[in-house]
Protein backbone atom coordinates (compact mmCIF):
# COMPACT_ATOMS: atom_id res chain seq x y z
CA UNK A 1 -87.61 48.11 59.08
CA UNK A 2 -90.19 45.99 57.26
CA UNK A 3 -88.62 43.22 54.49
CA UNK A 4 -90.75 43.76 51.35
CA UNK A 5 -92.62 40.33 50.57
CA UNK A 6 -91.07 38.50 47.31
CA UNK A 7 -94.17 38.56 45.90
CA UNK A 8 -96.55 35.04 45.57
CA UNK A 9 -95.98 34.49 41.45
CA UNK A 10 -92.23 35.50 41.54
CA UNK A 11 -91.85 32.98 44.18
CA UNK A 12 -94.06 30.09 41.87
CA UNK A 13 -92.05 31.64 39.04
CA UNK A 14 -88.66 31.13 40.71
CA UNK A 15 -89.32 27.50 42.11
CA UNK A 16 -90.58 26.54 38.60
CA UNK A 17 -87.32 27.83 37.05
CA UNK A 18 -85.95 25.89 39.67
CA UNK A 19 -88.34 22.38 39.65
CA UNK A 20 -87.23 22.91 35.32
CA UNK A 21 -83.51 23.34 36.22
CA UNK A 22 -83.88 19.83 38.06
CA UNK A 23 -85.49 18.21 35.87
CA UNK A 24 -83.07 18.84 32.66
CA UNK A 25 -80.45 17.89 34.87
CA UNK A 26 -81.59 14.79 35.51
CA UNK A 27 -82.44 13.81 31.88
CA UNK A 28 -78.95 15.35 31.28
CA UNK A 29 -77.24 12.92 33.81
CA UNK A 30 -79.31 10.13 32.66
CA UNK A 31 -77.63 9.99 29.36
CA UNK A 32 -73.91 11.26 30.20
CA UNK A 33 -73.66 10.23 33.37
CA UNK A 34 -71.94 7.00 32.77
CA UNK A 35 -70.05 8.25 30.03
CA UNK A 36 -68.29 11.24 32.14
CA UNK A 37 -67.74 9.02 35.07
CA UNK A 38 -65.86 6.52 32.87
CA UNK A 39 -63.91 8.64 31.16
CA UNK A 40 -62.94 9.94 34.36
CA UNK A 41 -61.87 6.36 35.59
CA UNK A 42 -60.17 5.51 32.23
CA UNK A 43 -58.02 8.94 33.30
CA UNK A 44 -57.11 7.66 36.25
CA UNK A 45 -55.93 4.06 34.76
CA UNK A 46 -53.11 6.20 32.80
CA UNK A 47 -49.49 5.29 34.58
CA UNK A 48 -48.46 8.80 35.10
CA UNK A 49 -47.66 10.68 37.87
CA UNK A 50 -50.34 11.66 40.25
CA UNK A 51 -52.56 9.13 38.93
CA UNK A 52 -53.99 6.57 41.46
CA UNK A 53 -52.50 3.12 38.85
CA UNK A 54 -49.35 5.04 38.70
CA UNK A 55 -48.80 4.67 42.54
CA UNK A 56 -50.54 0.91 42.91
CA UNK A 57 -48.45 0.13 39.92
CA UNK A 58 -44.90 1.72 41.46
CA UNK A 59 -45.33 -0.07 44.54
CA UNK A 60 -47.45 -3.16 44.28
CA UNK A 61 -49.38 -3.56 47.23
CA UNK A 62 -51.08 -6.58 46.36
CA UNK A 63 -49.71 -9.38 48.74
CA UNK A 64 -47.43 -11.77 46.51
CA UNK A 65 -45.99 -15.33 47.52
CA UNK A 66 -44.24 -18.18 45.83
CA UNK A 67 -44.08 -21.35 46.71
CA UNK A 68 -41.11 -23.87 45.33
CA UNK A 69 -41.86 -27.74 45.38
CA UNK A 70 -38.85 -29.76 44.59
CA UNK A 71 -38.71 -33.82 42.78
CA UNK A 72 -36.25 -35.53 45.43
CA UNK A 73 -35.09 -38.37 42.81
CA UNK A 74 -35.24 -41.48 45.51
CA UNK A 75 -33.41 -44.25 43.18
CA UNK A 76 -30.69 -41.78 42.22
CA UNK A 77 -28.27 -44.46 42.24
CA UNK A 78 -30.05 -46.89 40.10
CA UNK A 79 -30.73 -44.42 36.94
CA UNK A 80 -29.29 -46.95 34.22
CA UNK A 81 -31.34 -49.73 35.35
CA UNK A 82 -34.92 -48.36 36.46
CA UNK A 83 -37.06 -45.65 35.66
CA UNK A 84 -36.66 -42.72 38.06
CA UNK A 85 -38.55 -42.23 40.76
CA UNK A 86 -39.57 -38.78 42.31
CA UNK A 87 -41.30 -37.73 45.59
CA UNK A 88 -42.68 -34.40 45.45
CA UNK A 89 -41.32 -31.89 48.36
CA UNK A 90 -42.55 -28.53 49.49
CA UNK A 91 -44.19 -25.71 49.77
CA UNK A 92 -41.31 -23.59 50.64
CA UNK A 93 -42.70 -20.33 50.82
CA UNK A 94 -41.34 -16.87 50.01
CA UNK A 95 -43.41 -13.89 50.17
CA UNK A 96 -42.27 -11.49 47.36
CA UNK A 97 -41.83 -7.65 47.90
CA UNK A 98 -42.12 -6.02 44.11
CA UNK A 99 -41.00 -2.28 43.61
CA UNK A 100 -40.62 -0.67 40.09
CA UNK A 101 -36.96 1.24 39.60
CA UNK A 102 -35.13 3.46 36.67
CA UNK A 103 -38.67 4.77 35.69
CA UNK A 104 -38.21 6.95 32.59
CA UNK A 105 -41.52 8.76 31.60
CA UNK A 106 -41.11 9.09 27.64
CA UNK A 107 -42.68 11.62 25.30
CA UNK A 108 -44.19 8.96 22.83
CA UNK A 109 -47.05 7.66 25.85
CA UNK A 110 -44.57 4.82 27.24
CA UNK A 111 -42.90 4.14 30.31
CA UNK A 112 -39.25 2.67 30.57
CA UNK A 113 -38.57 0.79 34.03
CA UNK A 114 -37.21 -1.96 35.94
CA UNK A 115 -38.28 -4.05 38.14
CA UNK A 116 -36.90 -5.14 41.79
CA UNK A 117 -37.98 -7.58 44.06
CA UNK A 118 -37.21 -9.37 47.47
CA UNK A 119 -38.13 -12.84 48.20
CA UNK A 120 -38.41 -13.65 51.81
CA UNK A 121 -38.50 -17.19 53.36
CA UNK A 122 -41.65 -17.73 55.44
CA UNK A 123 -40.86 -21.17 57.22
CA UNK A 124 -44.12 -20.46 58.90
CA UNK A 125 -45.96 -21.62 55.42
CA UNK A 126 -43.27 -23.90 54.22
CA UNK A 127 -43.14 -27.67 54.90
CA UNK A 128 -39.74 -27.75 56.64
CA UNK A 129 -36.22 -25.55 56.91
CA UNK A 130 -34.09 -24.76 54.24
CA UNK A 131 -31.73 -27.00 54.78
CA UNK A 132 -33.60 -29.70 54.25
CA UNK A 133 -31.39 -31.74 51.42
CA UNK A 134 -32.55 -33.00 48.05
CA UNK A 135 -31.22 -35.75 45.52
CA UNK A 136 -31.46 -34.44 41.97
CA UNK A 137 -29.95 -34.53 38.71
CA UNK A 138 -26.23 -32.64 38.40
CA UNK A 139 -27.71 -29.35 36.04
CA UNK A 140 -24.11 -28.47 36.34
CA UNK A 141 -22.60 -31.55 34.56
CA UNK A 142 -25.31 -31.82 32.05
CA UNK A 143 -25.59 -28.52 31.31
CA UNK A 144 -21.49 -28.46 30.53
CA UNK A 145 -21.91 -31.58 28.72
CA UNK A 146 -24.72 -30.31 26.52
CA UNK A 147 -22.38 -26.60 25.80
CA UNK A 148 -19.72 -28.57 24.38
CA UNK A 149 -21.82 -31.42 22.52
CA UNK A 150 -20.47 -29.75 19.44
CA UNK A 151 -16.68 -29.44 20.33
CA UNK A 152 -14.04 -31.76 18.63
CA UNK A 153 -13.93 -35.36 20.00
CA UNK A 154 -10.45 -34.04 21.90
CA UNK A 155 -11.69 -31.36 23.72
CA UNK A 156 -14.74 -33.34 24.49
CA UNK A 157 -12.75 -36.17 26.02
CA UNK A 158 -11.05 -33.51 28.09
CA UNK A 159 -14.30 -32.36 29.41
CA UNK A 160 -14.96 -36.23 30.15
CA UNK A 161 -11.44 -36.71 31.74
CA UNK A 162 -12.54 -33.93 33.95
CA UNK A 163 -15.50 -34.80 35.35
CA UNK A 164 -13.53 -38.12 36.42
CA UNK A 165 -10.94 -36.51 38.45
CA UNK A 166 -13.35 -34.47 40.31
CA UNK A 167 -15.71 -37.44 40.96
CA UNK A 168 -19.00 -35.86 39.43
CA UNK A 169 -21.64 -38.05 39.34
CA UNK A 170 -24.99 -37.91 37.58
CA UNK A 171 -27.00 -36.99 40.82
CA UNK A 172 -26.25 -33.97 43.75
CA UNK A 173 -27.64 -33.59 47.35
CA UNK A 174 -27.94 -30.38 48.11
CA UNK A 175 -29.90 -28.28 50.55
CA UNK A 176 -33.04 -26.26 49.63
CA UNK A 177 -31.70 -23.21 50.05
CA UNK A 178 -28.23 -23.38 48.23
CA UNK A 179 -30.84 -25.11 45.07
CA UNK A 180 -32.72 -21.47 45.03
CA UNK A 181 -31.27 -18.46 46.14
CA UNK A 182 -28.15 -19.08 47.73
CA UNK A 183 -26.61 -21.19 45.15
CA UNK A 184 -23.74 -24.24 45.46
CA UNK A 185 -19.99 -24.39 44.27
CA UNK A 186 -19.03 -26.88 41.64
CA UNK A 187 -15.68 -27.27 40.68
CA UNK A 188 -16.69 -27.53 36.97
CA UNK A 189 -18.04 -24.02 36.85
CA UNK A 190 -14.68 -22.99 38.42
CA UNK A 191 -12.30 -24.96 35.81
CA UNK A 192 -14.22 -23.65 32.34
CA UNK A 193 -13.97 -20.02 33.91
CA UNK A 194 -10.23 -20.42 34.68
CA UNK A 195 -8.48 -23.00 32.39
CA UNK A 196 -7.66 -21.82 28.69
CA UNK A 197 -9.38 -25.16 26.83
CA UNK A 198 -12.69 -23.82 27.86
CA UNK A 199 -12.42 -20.35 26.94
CA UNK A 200 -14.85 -20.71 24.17
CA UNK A 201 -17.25 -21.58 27.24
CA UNK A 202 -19.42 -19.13 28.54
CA UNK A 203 -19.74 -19.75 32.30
CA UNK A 204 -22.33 -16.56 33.62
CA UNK A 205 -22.36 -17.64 37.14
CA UNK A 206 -19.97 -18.79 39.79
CA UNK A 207 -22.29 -20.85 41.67
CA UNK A 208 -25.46 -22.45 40.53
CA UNK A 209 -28.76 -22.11 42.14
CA UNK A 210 -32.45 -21.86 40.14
CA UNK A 211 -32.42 -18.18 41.28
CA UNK A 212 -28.71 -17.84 42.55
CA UNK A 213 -27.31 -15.75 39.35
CA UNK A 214 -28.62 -16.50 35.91
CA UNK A 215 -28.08 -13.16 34.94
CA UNK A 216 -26.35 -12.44 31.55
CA UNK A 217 -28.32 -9.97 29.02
CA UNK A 218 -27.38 -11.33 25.84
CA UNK A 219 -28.16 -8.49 23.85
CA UNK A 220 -28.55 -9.15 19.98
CA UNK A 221 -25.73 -7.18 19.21
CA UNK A 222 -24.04 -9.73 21.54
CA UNK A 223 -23.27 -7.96 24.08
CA UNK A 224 -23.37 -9.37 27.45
CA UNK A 225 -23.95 -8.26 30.51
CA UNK A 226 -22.69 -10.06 33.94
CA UNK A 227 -25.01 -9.34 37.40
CA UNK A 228 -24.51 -11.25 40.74
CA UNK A 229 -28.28 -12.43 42.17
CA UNK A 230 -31.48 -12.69 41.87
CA UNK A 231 -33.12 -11.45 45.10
CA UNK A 232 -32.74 -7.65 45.36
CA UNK A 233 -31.75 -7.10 41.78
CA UNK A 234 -32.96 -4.32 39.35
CA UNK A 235 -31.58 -5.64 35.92
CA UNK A 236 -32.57 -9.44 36.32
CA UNK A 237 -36.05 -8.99 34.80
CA UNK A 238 -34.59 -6.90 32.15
CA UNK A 239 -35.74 -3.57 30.69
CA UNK A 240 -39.37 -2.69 30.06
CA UNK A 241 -41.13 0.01 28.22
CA UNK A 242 -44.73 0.23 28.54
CA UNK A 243 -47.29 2.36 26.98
CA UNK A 244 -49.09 3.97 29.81
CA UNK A 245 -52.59 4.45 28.07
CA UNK A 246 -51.94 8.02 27.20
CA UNK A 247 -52.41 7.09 23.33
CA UNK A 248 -55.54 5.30 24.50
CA UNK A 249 -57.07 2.72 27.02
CA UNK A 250 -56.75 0.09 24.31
CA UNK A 251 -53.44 0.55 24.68
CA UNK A 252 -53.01 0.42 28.02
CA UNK A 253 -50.10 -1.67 30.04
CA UNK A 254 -48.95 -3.06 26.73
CA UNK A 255 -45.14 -4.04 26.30
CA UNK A 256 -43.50 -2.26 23.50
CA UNK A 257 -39.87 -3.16 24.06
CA UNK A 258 -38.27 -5.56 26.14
CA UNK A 259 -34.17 -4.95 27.03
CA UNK A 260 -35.05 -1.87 23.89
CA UNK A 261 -36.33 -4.36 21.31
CA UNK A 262 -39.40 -5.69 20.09
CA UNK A 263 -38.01 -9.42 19.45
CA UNK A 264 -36.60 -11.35 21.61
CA UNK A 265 -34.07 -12.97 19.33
CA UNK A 266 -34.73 -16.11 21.50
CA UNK A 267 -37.03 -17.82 18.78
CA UNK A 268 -37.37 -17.58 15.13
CA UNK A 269 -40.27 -15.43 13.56
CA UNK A 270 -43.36 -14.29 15.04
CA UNK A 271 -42.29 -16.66 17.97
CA UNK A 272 -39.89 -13.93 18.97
CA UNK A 273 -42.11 -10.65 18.85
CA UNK A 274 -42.84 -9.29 22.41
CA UNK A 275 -46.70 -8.78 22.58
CA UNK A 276 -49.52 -8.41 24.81
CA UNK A 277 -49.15 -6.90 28.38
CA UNK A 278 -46.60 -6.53 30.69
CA UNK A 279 -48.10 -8.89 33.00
CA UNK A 280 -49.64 -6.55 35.55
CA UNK A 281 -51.44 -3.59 33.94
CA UNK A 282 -54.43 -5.06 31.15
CA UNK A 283 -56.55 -2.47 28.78
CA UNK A 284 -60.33 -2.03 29.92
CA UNK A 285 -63.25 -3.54 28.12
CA UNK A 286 -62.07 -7.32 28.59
CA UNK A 287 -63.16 -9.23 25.93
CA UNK A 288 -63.69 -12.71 26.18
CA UNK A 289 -63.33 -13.56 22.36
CA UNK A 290 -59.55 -12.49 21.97
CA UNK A 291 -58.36 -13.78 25.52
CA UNK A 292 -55.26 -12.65 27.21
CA UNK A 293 -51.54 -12.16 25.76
CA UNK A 294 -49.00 -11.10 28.19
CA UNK A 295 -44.89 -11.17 28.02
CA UNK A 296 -42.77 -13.26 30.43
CA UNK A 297 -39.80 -12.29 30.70
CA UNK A 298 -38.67 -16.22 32.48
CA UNK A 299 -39.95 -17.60 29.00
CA UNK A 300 -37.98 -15.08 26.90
CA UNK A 301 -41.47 -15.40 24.67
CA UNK A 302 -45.21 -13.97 25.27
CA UNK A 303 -48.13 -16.41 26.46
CA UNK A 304 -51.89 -16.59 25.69
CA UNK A 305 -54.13 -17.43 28.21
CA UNK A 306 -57.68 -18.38 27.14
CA UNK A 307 -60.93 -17.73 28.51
CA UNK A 308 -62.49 -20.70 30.86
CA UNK A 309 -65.25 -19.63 33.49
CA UNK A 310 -66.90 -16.64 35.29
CA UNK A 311 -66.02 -16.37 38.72
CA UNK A 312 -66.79 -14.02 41.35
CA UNK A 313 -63.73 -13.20 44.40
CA UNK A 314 -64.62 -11.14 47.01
CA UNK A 315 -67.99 -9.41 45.41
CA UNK A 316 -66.45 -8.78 42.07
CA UNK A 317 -67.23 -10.55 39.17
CA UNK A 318 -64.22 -11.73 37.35
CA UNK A 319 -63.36 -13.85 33.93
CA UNK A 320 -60.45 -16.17 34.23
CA UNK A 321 -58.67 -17.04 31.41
CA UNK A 322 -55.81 -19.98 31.70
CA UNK A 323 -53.33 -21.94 30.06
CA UNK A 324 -54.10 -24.89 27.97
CA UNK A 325 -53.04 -27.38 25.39
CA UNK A 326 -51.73 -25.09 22.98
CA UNK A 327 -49.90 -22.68 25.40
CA UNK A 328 -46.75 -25.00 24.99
CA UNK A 329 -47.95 -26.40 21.80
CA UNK A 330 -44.37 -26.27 18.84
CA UNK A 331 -47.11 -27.05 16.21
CA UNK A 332 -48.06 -30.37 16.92
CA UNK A 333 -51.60 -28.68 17.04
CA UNK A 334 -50.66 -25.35 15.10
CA UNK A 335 -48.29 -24.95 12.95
CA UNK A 336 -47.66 -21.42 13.72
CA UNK A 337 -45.96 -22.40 16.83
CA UNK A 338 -43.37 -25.05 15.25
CA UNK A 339 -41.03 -21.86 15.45
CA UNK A 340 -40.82 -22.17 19.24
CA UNK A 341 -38.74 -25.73 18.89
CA UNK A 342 -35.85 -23.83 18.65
CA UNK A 343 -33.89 -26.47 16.15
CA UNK A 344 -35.29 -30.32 16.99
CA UNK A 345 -39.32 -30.61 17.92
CA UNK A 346 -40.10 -32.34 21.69
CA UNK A 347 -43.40 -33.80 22.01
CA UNK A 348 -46.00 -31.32 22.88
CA UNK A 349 -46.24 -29.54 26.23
CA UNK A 350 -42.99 -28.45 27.00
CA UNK A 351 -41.07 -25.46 25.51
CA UNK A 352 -37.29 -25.39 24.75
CA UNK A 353 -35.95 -22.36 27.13
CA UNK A 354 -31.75 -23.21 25.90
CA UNK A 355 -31.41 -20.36 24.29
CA UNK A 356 -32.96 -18.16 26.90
CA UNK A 357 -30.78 -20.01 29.75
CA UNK A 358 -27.57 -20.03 28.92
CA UNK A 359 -27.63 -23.02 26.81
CA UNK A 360 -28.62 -25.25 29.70
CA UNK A 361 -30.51 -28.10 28.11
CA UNK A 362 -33.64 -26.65 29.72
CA UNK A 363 -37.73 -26.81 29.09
CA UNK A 364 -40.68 -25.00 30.53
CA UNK A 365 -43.56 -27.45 30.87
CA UNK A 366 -47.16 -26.80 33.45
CA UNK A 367 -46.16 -28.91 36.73
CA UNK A 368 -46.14 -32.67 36.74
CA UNK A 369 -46.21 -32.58 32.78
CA UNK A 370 -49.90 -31.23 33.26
CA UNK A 371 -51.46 -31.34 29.90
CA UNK A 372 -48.32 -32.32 27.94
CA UNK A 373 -47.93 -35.59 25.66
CA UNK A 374 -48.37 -38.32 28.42
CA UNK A 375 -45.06 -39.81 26.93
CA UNK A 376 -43.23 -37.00 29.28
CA UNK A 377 -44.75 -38.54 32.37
CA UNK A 378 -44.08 -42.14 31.43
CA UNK A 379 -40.95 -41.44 31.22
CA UNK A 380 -40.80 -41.29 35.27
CA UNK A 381 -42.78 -42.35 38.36
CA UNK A 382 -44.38 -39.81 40.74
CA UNK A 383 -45.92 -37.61 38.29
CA UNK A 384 -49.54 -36.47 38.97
CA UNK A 385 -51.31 -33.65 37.60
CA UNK A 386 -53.81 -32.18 38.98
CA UNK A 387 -55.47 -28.97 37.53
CA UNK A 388 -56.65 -27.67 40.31
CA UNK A 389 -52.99 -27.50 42.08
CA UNK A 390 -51.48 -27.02 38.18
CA UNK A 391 -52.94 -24.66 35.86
CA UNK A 392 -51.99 -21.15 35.11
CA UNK A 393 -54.57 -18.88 34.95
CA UNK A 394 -55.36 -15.00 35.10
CA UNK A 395 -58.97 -13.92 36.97
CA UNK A 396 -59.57 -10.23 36.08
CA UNK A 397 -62.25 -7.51 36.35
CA UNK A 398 -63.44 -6.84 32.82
CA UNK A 399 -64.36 -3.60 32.94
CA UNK A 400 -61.38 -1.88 34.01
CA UNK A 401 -59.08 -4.69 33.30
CA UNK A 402 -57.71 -5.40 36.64
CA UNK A 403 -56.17 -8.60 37.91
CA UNK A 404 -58.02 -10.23 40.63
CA UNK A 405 -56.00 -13.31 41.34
CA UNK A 406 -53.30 -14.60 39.42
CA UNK A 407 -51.31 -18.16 39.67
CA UNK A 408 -48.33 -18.49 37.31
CA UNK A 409 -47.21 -21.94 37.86
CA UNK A 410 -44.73 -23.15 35.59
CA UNK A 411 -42.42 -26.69 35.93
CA UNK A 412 -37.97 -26.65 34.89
CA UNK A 413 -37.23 -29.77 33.25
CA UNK A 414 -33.21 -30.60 32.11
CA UNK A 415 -33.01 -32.95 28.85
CA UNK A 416 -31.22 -35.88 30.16
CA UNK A 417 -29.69 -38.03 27.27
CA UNK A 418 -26.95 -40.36 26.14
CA UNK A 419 -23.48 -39.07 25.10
CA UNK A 420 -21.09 -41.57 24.20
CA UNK A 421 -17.88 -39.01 24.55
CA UNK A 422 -18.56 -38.41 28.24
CA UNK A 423 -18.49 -41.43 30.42
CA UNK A 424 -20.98 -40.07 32.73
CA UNK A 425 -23.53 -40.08 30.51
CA UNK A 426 -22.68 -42.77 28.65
CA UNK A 427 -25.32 -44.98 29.36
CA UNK A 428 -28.30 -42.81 30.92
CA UNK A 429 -31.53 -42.77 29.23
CA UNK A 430 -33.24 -39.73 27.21
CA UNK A 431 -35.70 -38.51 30.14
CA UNK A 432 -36.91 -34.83 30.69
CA UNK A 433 -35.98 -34.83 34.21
CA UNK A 434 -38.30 -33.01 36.15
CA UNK A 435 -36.10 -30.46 38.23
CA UNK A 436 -38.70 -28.09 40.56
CA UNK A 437 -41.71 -26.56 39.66
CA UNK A 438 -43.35 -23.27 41.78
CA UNK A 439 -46.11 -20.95 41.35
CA UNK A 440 -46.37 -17.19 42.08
CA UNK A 441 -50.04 -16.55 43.73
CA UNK A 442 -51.33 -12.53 44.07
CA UNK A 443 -55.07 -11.99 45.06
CA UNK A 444 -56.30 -8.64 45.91
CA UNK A 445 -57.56 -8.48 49.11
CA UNK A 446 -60.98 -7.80 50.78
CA UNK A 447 -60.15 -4.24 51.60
CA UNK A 448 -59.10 -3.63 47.68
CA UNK A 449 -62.02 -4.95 46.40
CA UNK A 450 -64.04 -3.18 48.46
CA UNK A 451 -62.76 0.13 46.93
CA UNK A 452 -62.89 -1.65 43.17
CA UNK A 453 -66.70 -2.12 44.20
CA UNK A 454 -67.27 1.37 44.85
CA UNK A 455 -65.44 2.22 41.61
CA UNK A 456 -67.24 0.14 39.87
CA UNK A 457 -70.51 1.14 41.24
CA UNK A 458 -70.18 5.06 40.77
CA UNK A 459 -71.28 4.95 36.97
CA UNK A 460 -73.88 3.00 37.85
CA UNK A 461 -75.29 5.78 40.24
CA UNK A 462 -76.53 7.81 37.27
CA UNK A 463 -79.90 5.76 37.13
CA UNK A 464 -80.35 6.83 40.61
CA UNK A 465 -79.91 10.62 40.63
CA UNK A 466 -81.51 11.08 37.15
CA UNK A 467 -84.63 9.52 38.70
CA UNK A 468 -84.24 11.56 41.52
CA UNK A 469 -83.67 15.13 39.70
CA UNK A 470 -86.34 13.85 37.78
CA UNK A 471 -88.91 13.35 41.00
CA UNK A 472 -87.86 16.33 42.65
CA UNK A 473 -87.81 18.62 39.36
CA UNK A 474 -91.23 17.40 38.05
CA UNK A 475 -92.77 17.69 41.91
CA UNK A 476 -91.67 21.47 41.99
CA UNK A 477 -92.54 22.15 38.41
CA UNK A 478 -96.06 20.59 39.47
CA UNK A 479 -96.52 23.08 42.76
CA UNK A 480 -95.50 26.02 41.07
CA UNK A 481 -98.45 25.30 37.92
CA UNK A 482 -100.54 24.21 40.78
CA UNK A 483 -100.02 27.24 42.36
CA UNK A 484 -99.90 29.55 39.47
CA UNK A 485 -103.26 27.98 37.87
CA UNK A 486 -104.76 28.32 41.69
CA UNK A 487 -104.35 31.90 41.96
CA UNK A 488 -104.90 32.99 38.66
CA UNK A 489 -108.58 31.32 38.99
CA UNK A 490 -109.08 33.40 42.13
């Protein structure tokens, strides 16, 4: 059986139609090629379910540590007559496992969750054991002397009387580990939660440690809410609801409510209002100009970061914005921030956290005092800043937002003054005692960025295959004419 030939111009015809089709393809790709491939990606950035960010963001698989440094106070027992004097101790390194719980998908575009995590000790990394002991200041006593600072002389005498009989002093050694996770007994905590002339005292833990139990959700109703640690918890962060970029990428990873409000109730004003991102998710389209706001939820308050430097990490080019002068500015240099003194003004460079811990006489400043008023750091010996070991600072991608490597590093201070009811603190100076300082470090690694790269370098392809529709449609269209005009002539 003989196949009838196709004959010669329906064949020219056919890989014209053909050489054309390629050819308005590739224009076509040319000019919505990036656009489609984008809008694809921006799909994708959406926390839902099924979504790639959704998964990354569930279970973070970027690898997290923290490292503590601690200020062992060396003249401990000479506070009244010289200026104290602090060595610097550490790293002691935990790497931090990070898991998002209670996730409740909500029909306006947001996300309600919680957020648990697991610190691990990695002595490997660290500069000794945890039970390595350190002199500092008794948070305990201060922070019992401060709560009561407005009681009646009586009852404040009491307190004082106290304090004698179970031999308190102004300094405690206490191992590493019972200062951070595991926490230390004090008979003072004991006696306000037990005897009836310290009712009016709120005691929220029954041992103290920096991240032992500090754990009471003071809702704004008043309300409170009593949890038992830190490591392993799901309520200790709070509650978070997060708009998951349904309503639009601009909108993307931004808190809307934090423990179900928009204020923190913490500070007065717009010093209160939760804003900016949740700390891990940031909307594409990075802008340089408008820098980076995101919540923390240690601060009570939200933070902007400003833009310093281009950097590249592993490939990808990255801006990095950090902290600076006016991140714990109380409107020394703008008076919009006076509303974060929270009653009497400090010098610059430190923020009053009270309110937000328990009414502990506590402040938030960079570590070593780094870029406060230099009056904080002549307060003490063994302060020395350094911004390369001390700055906060943010790197991310700025097309699709993405954090690249992150350093929070933030310093506890205790306000240490004179109280002329209580005998132990009769005499001290007015110092912001430098407690412990630590820094949370995520990078992505090599492997992640490699994928980024490729995700990044997909719209970027349409160049590439326009050209070569383009080629290869124009060479086909040019045979077939070729063709066609070489027969027809014949």
């Amino acid at each position: 059986m003989t196949v009838p030939r196709i004959p010669v111009g329906v064949r020219v015809a056919l890989i014209g139609a053909i050489g054309t089709t390629f050819f308005i393809v590739g224009v076509t790709l040319f000019f919505t090629w990036r656009s489609l491939i984008i809008s694809l990606i921006h799909k994708q950035l959406r926390v839902v379910p099924g979504s790639e960010t959704y998964r990354i963001w569930r279970d973070t698989p970027v690898p997290q540590y923290m490292n503590f440094y601690f200020f062992n106070w060396t003249n401990f027992d000479r506070l009244e007559t010289q200026k104290p004097i602090f060595q610097e101790i550490g790293p002691y390194r935990f790497s931090v496992l990070e898991k998002k719980t209670n996730i409740t998908h909500n029909s306006n575009g947001t996300i309600t969750f919680r957020i648990m995590r697991y610190w691990h000790f990695d002595e490997a990394n660290s500069v000794g054991p945890l039970e390595e002991e350190v002199y500092t200041l008794n948070t305990v006593a201060k922070t019992a002397a401060h709560s009561v600072r407005h009681w009646s002389t009586l009852m404040r005498r009491s307190l004082s009387v106290t304090m004698g009989a179970f031999g308190t002093k102004v300094y405690v050694k206490k191992p590493v580990g019972e200062l951070l996770f595991d926490g230390y007994s004090d008979p003072l905590l004991e006696t306000a939660s037990k005897l009836p002339a310290f009712s009016g005292l709120e005691v929220p833990f029954d041992k103290f440690g920096w991240f032992y139990m500090v754990s009471i959700f003071r809702v704004l109703q008043g309300k409170t809410r009593i949890l038992r640690t830190r490591n392993g918890s799901t309520e200790f962060d709070g509650l978070f609801n997060m708009d998951t970029g349904e309503n639009g990428v601009e909108e993307f990873g931004i808190l809307r409510r934090w423990n179900y409000y928009n204020s923190t109730g913490f500070y007065d004003g717009n010093c209160g209002l939760v804003n900016g991102s949740a700390g891990e998710l940031f909307p594409p389209n990075v802008k340089i100009s408008k820098g980076v706001e995101m919540f923390s939820p240690d601060l009570c308050r939200s933070i902007k970061l400003n833009y310093v430097e281009d950097v590249k990490l592993h490939g990808l080019k990255g801006l990095k914005f950090a902290g600076d002068e006016t991140t714990f500015d109380n409107g020394t240099l703008d008076e919009s921030n006076s509303c974060f003194c929270s009653g009497d003004c400090s010098p610059t460079g430190v923020l009053n956290v009270t309110n937000c811990r328990f009414g502990a006489p506590g402040f938030v400043s960079f570590p070593h005092f780094h870029l406060a008023d230099p009056i904080y750091r002549e307060e003490v010996d063994g302060m020395k800043p350094d911004p390369m070991k001390h700055t906060l600072y943010i790197t991310l991608e700025p097309e699709l937002g993405i954090p690249l490597d992150v350093a929070a590093r933030f310093q506890i201070n205790i306000l240490l003054s004179p109280d002329d009811t209580i005998k132990l603190f009769r005499n001290v100076p007015t110092i912001y005692f430098p407690m412990i300082w630590f820094e949370q470090r995520a990078s992505i690694t090599p492997e992640m960025a490699s994928e980024l790269r490729l995700a990044l370098a997909i719209p970027t392809w349409n160049g590439y295959i326009a050209i070569g529709g383009l080629l290869v449609g124009s060479a086909l269209v040019a045979w077939a004419v070729y063709t066609f005009t070489t027969k027809y002539q014949r």
